[in-house]
Protein backbone atom coordinates (compact mmCIF):
# COMPACT_ATOMS: atom_id res chain seq x y z
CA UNK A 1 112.12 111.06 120.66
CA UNK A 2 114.28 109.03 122.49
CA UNK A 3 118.32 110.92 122.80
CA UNK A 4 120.68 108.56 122.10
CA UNK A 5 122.04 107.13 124.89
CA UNK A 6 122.92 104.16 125.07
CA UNK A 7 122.65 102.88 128.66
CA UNK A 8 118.71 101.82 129.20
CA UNK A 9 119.15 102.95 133.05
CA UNK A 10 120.03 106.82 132.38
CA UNK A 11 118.13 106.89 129.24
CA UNK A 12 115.06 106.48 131.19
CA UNK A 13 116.17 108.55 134.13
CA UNK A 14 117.00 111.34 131.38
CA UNK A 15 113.88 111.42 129.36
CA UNK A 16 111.37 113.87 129.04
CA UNK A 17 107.70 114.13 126.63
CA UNK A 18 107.94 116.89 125.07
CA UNK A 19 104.05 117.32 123.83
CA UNK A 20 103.62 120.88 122.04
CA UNK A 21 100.18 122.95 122.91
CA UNK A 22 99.48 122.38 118.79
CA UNK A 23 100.07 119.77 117.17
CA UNK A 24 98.87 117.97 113.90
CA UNK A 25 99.23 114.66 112.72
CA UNK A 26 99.05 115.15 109.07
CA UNK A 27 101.19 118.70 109.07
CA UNK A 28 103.91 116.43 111.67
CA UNK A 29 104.01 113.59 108.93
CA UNK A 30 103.63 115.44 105.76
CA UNK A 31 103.74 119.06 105.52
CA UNK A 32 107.21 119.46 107.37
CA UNK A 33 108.73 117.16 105.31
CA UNK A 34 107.26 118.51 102.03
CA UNK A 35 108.46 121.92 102.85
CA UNK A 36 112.13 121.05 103.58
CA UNK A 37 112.51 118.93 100.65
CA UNK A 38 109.12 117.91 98.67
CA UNK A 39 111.40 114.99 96.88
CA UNK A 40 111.71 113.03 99.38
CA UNK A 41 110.59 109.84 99.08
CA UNK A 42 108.29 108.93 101.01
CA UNK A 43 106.71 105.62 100.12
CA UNK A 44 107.97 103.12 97.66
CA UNK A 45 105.18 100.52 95.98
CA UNK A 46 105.80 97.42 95.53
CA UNK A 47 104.07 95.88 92.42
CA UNK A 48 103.31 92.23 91.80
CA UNK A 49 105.19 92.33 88.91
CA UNK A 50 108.26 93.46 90.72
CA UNK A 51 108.22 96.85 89.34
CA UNK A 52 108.74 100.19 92.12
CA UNK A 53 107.22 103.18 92.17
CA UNK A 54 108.02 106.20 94.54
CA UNK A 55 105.81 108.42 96.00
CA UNK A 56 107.31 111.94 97.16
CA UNK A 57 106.03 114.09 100.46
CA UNK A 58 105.48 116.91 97.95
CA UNK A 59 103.15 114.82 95.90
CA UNK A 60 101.87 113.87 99.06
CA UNK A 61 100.62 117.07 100.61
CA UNK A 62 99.50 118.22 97.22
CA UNK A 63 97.18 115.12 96.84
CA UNK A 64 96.38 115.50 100.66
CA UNK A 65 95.27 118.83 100.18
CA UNK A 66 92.97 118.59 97.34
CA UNK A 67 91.53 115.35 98.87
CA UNK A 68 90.64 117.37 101.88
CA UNK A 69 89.27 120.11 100.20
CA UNK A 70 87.29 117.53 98.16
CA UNK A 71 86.27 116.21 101.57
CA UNK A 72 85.04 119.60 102.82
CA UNK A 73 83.49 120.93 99.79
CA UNK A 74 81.30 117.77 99.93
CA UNK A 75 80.15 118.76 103.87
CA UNK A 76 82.71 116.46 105.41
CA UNK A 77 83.96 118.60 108.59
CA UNK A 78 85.70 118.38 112.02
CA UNK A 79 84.64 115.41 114.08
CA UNK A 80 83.13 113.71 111.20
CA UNK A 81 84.50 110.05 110.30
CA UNK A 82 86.45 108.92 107.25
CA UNK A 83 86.55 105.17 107.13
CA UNK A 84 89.74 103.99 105.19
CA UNK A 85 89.47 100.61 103.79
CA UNK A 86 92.13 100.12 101.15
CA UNK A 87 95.47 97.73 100.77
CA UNK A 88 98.95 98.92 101.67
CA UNK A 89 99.81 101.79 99.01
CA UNK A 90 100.17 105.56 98.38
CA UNK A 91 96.30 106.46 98.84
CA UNK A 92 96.50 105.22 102.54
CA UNK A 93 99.05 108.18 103.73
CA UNK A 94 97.04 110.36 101.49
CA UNK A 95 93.80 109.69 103.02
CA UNK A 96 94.78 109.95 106.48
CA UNK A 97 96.60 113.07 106.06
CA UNK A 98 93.64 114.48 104.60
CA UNK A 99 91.26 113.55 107.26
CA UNK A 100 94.03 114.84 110.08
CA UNK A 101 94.08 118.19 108.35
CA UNK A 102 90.80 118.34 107.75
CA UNK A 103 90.40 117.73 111.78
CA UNK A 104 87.99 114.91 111.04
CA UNK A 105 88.36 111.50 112.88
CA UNK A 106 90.59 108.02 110.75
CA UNK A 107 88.76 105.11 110.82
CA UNK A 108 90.91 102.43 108.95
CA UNK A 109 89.13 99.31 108.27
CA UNK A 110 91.47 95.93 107.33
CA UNK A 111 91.31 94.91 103.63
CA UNK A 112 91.10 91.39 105.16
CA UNK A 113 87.79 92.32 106.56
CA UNK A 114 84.24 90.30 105.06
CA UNK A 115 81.39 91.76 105.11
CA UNK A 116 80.05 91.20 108.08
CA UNK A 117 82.89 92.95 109.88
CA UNK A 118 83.25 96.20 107.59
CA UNK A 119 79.36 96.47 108.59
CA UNK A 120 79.69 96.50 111.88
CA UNK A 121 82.52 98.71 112.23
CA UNK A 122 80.73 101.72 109.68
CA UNK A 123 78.06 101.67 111.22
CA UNK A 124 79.24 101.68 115.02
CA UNK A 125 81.68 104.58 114.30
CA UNK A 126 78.76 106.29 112.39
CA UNK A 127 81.09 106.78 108.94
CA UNK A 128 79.52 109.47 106.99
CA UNK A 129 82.61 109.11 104.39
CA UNK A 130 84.37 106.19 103.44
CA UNK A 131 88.05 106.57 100.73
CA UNK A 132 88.16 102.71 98.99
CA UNK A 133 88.99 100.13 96.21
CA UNK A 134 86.35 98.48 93.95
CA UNK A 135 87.00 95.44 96.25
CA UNK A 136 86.37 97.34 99.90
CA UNK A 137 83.54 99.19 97.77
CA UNK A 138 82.17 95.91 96.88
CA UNK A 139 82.25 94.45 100.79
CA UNK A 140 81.03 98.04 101.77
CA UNK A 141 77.48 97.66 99.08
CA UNK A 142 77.03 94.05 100.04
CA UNK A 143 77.01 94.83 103.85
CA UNK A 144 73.77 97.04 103.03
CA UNK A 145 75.52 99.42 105.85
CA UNK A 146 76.61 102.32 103.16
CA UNK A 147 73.06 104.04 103.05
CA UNK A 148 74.73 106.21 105.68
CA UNK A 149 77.55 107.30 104.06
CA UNK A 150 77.52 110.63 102.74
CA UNK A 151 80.58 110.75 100.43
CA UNK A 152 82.10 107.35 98.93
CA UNK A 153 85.48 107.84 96.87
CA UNK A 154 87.02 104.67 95.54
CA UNK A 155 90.54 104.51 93.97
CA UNK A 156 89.19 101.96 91.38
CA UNK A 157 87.10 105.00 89.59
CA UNK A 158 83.84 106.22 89.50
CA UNK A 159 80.98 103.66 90.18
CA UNK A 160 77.21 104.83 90.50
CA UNK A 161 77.19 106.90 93.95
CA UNK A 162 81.17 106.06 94.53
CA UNK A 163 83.64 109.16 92.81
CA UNK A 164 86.40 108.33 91.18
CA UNK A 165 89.42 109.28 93.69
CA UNK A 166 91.65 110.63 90.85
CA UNK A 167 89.36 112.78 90.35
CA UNK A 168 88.21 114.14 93.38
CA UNK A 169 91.86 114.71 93.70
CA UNK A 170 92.68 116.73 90.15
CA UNK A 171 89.51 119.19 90.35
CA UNK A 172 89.69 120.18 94.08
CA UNK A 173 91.90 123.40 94.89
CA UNK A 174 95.34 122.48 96.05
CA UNK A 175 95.89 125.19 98.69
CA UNK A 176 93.55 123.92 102.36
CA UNK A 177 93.40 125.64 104.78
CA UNK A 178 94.22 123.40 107.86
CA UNK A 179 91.70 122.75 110.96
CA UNK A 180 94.09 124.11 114.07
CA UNK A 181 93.92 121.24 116.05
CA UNK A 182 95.63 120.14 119.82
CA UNK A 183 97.00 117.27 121.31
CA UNK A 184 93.83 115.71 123.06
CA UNK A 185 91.57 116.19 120.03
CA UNK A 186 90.08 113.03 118.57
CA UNK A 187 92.41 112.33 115.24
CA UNK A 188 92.44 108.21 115.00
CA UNK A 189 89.41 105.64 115.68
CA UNK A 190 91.19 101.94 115.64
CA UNK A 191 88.66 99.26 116.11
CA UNK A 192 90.25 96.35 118.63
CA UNK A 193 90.85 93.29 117.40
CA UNK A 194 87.92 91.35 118.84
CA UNK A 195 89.61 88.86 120.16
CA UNK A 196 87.58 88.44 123.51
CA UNK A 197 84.40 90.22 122.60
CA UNK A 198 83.13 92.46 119.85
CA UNK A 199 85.35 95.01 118.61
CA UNK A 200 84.85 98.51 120.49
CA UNK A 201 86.20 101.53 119.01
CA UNK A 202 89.57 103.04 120.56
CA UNK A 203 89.56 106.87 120.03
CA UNK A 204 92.86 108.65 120.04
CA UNK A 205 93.89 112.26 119.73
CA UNK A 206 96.74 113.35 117.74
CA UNK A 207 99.38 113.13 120.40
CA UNK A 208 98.94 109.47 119.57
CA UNK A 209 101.83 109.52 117.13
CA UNK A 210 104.42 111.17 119.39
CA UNK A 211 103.85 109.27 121.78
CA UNK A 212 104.73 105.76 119.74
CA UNK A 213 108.02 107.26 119.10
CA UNK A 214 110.14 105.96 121.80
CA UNK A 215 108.48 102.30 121.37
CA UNK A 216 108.66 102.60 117.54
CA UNK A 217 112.95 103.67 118.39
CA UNK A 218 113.60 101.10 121.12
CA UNK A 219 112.89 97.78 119.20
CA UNK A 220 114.60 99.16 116.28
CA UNK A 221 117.89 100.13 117.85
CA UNK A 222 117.66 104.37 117.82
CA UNK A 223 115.56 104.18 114.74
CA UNK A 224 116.25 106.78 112.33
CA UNK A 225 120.24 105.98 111.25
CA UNK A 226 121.22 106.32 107.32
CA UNK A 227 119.98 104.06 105.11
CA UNK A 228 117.23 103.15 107.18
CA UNK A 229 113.66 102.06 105.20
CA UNK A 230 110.52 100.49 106.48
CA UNK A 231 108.29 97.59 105.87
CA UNK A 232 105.42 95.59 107.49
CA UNK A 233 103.56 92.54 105.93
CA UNK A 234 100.85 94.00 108.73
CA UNK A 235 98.23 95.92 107.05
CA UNK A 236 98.21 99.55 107.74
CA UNK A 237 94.37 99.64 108.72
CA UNK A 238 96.13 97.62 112.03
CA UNK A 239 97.53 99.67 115.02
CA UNK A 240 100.43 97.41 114.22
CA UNK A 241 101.00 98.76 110.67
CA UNK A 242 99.58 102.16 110.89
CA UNK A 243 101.75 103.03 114.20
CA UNK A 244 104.39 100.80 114.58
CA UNK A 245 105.73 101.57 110.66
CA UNK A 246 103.64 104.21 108.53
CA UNK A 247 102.72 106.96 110.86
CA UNK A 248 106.34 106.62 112.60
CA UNK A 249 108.38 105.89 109.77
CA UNK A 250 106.81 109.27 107.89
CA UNK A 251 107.40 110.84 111.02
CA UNK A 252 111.14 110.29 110.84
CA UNK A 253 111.42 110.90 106.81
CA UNK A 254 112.11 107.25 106.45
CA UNK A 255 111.05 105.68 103.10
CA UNK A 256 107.85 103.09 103.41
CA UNK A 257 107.78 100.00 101.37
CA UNK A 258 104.05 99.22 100.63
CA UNK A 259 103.42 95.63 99.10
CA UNK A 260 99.67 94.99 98.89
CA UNK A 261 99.45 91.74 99.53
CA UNK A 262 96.07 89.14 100.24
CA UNK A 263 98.20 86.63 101.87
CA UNK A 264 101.70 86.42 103.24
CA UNK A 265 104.32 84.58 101.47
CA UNK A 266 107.29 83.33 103.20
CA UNK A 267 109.48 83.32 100.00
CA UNK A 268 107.86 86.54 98.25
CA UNK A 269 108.63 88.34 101.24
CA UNK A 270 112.39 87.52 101.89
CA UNK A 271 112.49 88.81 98.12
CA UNK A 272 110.54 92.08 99.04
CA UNK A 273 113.01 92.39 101.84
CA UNK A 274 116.10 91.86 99.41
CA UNK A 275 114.75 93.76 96.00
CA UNK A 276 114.05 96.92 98.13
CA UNK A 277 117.05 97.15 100.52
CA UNK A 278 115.04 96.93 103.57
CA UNK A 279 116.44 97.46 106.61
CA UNK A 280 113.61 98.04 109.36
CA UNK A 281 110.76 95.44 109.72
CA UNK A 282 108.08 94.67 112.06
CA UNK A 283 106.75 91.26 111.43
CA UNK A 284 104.06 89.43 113.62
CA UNK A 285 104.99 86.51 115.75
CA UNK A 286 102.93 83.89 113.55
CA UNK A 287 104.32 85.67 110.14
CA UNK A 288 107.90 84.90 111.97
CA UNK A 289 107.46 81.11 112.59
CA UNK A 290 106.26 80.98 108.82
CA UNK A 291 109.26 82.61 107.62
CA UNK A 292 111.64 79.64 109.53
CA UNK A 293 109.77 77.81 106.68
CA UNK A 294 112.30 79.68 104.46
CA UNK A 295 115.83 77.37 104.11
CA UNK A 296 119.23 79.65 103.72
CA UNK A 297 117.52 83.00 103.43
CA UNK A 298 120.71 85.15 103.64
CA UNK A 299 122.39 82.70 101.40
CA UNK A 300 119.30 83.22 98.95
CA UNK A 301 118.30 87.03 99.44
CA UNK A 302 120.81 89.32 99.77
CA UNK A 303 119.45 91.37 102.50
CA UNK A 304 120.12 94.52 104.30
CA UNK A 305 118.31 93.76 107.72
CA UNK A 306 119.36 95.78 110.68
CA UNK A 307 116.73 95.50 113.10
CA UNK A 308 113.47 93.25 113.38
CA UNK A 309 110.63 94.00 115.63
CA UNK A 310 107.45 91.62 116.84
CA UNK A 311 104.60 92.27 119.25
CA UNK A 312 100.93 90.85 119.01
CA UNK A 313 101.60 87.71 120.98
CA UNK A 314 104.55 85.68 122.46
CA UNK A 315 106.94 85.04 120.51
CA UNK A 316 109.23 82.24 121.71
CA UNK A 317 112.42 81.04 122.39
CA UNK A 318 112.59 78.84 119.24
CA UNK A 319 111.77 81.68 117.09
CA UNK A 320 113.95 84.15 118.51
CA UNK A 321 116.72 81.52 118.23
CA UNK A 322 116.22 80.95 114.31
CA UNK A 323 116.54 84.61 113.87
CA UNK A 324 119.57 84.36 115.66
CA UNK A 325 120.92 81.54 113.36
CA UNK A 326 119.35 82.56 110.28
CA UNK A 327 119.55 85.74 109.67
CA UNK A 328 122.36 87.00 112.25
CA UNK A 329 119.72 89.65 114.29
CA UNK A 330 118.33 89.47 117.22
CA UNK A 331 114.13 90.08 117.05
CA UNK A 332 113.84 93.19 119.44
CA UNK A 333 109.86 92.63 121.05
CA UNK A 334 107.53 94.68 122.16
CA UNK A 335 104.15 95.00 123.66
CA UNK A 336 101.23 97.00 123.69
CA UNK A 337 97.52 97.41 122.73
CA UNK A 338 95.32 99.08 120.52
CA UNK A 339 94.36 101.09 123.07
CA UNK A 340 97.63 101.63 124.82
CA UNK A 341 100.67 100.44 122.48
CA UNK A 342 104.32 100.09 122.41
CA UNK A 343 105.15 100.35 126.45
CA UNK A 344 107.06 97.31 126.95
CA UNK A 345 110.17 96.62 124.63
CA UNK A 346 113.41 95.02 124.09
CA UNK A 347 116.92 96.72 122.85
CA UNK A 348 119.77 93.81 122.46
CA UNK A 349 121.65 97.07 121.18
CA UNK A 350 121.79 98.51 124.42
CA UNK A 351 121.12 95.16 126.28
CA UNK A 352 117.79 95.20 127.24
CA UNK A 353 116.93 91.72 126.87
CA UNK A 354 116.22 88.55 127.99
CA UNK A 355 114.82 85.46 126.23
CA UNK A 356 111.01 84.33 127.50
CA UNK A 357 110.63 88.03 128.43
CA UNK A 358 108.76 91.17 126.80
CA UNK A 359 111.28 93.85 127.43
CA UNK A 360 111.07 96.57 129.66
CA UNK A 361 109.24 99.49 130.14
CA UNK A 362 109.96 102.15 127.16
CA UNK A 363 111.39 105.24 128.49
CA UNK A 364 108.36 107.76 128.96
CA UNK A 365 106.06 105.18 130.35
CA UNK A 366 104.93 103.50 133.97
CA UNK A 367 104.13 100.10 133.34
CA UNK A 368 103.71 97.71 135.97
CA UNK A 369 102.12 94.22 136.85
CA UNK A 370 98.83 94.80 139.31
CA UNK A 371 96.83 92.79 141.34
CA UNK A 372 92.91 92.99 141.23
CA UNK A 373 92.65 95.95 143.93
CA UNK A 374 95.26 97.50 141.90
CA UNK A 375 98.23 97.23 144.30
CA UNK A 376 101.34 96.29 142.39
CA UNK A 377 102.91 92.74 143.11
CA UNK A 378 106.07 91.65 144.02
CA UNK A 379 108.32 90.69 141.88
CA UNK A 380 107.35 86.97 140.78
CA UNK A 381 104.08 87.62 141.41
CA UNK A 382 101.88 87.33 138.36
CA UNK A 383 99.14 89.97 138.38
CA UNK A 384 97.60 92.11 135.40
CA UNK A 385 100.11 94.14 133.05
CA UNK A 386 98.95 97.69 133.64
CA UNK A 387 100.20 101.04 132.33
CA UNK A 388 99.24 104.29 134.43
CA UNK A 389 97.96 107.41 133.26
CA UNK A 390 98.53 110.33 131.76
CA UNK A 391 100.44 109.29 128.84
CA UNK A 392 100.75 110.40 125.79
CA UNK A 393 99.86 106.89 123.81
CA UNK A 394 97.21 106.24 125.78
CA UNK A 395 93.09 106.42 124.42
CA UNK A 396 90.85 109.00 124.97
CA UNK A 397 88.34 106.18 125.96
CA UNK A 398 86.22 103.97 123.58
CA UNK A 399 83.66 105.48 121.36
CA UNK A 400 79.75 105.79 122.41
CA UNK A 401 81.02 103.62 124.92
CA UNK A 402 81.93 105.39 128.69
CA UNK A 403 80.97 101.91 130.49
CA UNK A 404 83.56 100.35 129.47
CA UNK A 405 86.25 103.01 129.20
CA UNK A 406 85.64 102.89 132.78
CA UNK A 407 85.81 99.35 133.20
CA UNK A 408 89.49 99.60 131.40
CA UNK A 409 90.51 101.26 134.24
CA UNK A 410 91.22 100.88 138.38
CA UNK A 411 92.44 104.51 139.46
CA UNK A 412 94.85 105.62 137.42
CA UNK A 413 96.05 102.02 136.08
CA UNK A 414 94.83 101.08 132.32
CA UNK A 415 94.44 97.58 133.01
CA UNK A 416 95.28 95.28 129.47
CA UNK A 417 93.47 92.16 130.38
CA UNK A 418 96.35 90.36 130.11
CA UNK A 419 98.49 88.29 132.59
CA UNK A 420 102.40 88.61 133.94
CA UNK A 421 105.31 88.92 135.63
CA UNK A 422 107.62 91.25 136.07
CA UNK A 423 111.28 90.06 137.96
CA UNK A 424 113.65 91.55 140.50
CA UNK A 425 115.53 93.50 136.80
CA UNK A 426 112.24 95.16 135.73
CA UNK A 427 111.76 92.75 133.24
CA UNK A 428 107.93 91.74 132.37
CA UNK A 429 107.23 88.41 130.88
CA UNK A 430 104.04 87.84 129.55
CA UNK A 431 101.86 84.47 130.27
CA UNK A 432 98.45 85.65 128.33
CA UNK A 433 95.17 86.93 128.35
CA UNK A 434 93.02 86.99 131.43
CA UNK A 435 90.76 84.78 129.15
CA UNK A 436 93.60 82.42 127.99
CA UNK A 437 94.91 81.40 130.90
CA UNK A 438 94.52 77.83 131.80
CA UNK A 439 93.58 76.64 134.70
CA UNK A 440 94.47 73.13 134.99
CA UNK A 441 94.60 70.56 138.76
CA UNK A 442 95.50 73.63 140.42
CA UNK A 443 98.41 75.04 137.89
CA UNK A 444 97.84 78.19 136.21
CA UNK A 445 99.25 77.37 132.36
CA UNK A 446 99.86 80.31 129.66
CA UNK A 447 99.55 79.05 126.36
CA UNK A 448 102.49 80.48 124.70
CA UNK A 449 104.73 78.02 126.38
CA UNK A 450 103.35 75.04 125.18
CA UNK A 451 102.94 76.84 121.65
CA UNK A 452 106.37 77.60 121.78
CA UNK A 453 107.37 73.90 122.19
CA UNK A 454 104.68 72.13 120.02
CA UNK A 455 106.13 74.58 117.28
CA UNK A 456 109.77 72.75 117.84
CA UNK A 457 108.46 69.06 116.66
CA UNK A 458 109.31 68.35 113.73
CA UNK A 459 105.65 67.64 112.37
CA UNK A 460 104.35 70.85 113.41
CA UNK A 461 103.91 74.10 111.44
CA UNK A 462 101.00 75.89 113.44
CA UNK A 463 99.62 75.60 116.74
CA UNK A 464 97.21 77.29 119.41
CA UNK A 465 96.13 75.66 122.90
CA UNK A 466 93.10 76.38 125.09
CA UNK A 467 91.67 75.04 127.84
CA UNK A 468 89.00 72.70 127.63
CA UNK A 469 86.34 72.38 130.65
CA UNK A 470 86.57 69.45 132.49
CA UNK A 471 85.16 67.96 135.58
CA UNK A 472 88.23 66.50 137.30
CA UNK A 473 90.53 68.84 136.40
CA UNK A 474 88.59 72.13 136.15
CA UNK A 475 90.38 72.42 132.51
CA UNK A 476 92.50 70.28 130.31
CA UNK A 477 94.91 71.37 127.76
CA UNK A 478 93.83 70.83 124.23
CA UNK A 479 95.93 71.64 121.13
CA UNK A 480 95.15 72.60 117.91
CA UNK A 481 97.80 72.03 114.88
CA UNK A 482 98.29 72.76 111.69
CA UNK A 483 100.65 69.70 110.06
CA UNK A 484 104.19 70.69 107.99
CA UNK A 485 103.48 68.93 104.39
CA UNK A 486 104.51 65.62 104.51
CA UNK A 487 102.74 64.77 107.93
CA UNK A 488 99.32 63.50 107.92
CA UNK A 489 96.76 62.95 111.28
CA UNK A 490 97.31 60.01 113.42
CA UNK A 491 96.67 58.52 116.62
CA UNK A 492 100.73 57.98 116.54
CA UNK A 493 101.45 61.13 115.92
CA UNK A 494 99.13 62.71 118.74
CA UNK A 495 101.35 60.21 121.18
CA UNK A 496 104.20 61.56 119.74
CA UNK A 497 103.80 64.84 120.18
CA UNK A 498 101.92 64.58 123.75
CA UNK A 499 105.22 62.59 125.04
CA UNK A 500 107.29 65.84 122.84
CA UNK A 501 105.32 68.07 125.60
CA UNK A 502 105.80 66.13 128.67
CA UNK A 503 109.75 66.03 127.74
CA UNK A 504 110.46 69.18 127.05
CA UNK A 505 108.04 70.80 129.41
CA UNK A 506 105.75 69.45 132.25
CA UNK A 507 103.56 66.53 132.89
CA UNK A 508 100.67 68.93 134.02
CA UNK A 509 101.45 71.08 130.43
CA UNK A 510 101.04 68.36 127.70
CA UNK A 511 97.73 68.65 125.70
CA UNK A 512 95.37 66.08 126.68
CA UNK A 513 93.86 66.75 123.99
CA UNK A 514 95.02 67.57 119.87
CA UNK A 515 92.97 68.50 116.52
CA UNK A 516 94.20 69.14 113.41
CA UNK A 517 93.03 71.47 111.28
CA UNK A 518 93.88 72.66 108.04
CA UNK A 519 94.17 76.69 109.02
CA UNK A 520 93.59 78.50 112.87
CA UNK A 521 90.88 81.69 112.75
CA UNK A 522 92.95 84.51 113.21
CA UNK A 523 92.58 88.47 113.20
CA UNK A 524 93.10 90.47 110.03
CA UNK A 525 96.66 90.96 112.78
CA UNK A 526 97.76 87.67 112.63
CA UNK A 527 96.61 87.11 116.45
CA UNK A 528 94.80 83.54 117.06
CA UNK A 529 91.15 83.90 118.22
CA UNK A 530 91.32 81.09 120.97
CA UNK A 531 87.58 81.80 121.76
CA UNK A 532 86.62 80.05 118.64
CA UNK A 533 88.58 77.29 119.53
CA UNK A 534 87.21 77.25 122.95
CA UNK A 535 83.89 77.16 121.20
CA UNK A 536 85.22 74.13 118.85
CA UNK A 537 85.33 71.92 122.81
């Protein structure tokens, strides 16, 4: 944990991991709690209907414990993998707490996810049980990749081979007797987000949790103070959900709002935010810019908002400002990757931050910008963000997959594939992925820049830009836009926004080319897949 000290200079000077020999996610994030006060809340639901329910970490390791021992009496053991494909809600904590204690491997699957997608992922990760709804059990049957499953539970009841998870639950014994398990041992199997590639599977030990605590802290100002509560729109199958907000925020004994939810609502969330007093959020960059959608939110909701954290992708001066304006905080963002999250952050609280920049490195971590031969650049210099092992939130390497665990890596620098620069202060700004990058009549162009403006005219809700081959030019920017209502395609309105571009920006940086679309492909995280719109031409 980070001490509180509020001067970023000493704080890093003065801190220390303090990793014990033994250690256990679902003991650190259940059991502890659960034994000092077992009525503690521990997760509140959300229903549609705006009703609450509260789920306690008593009730918690008593439905952890029988699901485990359901597990194990049904041959599921150590090193085995649980897939977890259900919506935000009290089963999730249950069923990874299980599978920790039971010392077999998470592997939470995104109720976003089609078919093709769940498929993939069971059957590369070799899931001999899978814990999910009558909706994930229908995707899981349709994807004809279940045959190897061994044990199939599903919260919406029993359902030929599938058990009914209530049930499981009330007939298995309630006292398990937990797997001893160490730092390094394989907990947590997060499948990345498949952005460049297909998805490979990042293994993590248990250590995995401590070691997002400082990054979980930073961006939310010393994260835990009274009153604090928790809430993502991000489903918790996501690094993003699972360890920037459950896993953490269970961690600290700080209440989780869960709100399952198919598609994020600008309005319904402001009134999630409001209804249930939250006061800690983490809420994607492209979730942000829909929320500026929203007119007057404080004067609507009356919320309790103390801190508001953002990582995935850039997210922009003009967003950062609205927060600013609209609801009087100041978005604190970080950085990191499924295979290495939460390194890079901002504080305002403690004045680490400045605008068009990540953050700095979280206390506990070496993070750096590298060239190709690994040497790190100068300040200015834009190289590869790289973090260097050991440390603590780093993989164990992907699964069945040492080539390229080895290809993440030059010495002891993780390399992240993705491009920037860090200034004379230590401060890292990111420009994109080694993929995104344009290269354009000699300029190198990051598209969040010129995402960041297009989002500023008045016309446009949405946008992504990618470079588009071209003989002259080696690439041209091209835009892709999704129109506010009200604004309809035009040849005017491409001129328009082109000359928007050159004005606020850079001749070389307008998009030569614009399409509209109606939606962008994104991840199940709210990340644009530009390689699909690369593919588009």
């Amino acid at each position: 944990m980070l001490p509180d000290i509020r001067d970023f200079d000493r704080l890093t000077r003065d801190f220390r991991w303090r990793i014990p020999h033994r250690y256990n996610i679902g003991v650190d994030v259940c059991d502890r709690w659960a034994a000092a006060d077992p009525a503690r809340v521990a997760v509140i639901e959300a229903g549609a209907d705006g009703s609450a329910a509260t789920f306690s970490y008593g009730e918690m390791k008593n439905q952890s414990d029988r699901l485990a021992n359901g597990l194990r009496a049904r041959g599921i053991k150590a090193g085995d993998r649980v897939a977890i494909l259900l919506p935000q809600g009290r089963a999730v904590p249950v069923a990874h707490v299980a599978t920790y204690k039971l010392g077999a491997i998470a592997v939470p699957l995104a109720a976003l996810f089609g078919v093709d997608a769940i498929a993939f992922r069971l059957r590369d990760a070799g899931a001999k049980a899978l814990i999910t709804d009558a909706a994930g059990l229908a995707k899981a049957r349709a994807s004809g990749d279940d045959a190897g499953l061994e044990v199939v539970i599903s919260t919406g009841g029993a359902d030929g081979a599938a058990e009914d998870f209530r049930q499981v639950v009330a007939t298995a014994r309630p006292d398990f007797a937990l797997v001893d398990s160490g730092p390094d041992d394989p907990a947590l199997m997060i499948y990345t987000s498949g952005t460049t590639g297909n998805p490979k599977g990042a293994l993590h030990g248990h250590r995995v949790v401590l070691g997002h605590l400082p990054g979980v802290q930073m961006p939310h100002e010393f994260l835990p103070q009274p009153g604090d509560r928790m809430w993502t729109p991000a489903d918790w199958a996501w690094a993003g959900g699972l360890l920037n907000v459950l896993l953490p925020a269970l961690h600290f004994g700080i209440p989780v709002v869960a709100r399952a939810s198919a598609k994020f609502d600008p309005d319904e969330a402001f009134d999630l935010m409001a209804r249930f007093a939250v006061r800690n959020c983490f809420v994607p960059p492209t979730a942000l810019r829909m929320l500026r959608s929203v007119r007057n939110p404080r004067g609507r909701h009356d919320l309790k908002l103390r801190t508001i954290g953002s990582g995935g992708e850039s997210l922009g001066a003009e967003t950062l400002a609205w927060a600013r304006e609209a609801l009087d905080l100041t978005v604190n963002e970080f950085y990191g990757q499924t295979e290495c999250n939460l390194v890079l952050a901002s504080c305002a609280a403690i004045g680490v931050l400045r605008p068009g920049s990540i953050g700095k490195p979280v206390p506990g971590h070496d993070v750096n910008v590298i060239r190709p031969d690994g040497a790190v650049c100068e300040p200015g210099e834009e190289g590869q963000i790289a973090v260097r092992r050991p440390d603590p939130v780093m993989f164990l390497g992907y699964w069945n997959n040492p080539a390229a665990t080895e290809a993440k890596f030059i010495g002891d620098w993780l390399k992240t594939g993705d491009q920037g620069v860090r200034d004379t202060d230590g401060y890292i700004r990111f420009v994109g992925r080694d993929d995104d990058v344009i290269t354009s009549s000699g300029y190198r162009i990051g598209p969040g820049e010129i995402e960041d403006c297009l989002i500023t005219h008045p016309a446009v809700a949405l946008a992504a830009v990618v470079g588009k081959p071209d003989a002259l030019r080696t690439e041209i920017v091209k835009a892709f836009l999704v129109l506010k209502p009200g604004h309809e395609p035009s040849d005017a309105l491409v001129a328009d926004i082109q000359a928007f571009v050159r004005r606020h920006l850079a001749a070389h940086e307008y998009p030569r080319e614009i399409a509209f679309r109606d939606s962008l492909p994104m991840t199940t995280t709210g990340k644009i897949i530009r390689r699909e719109l690369r593919s588009q031409g």
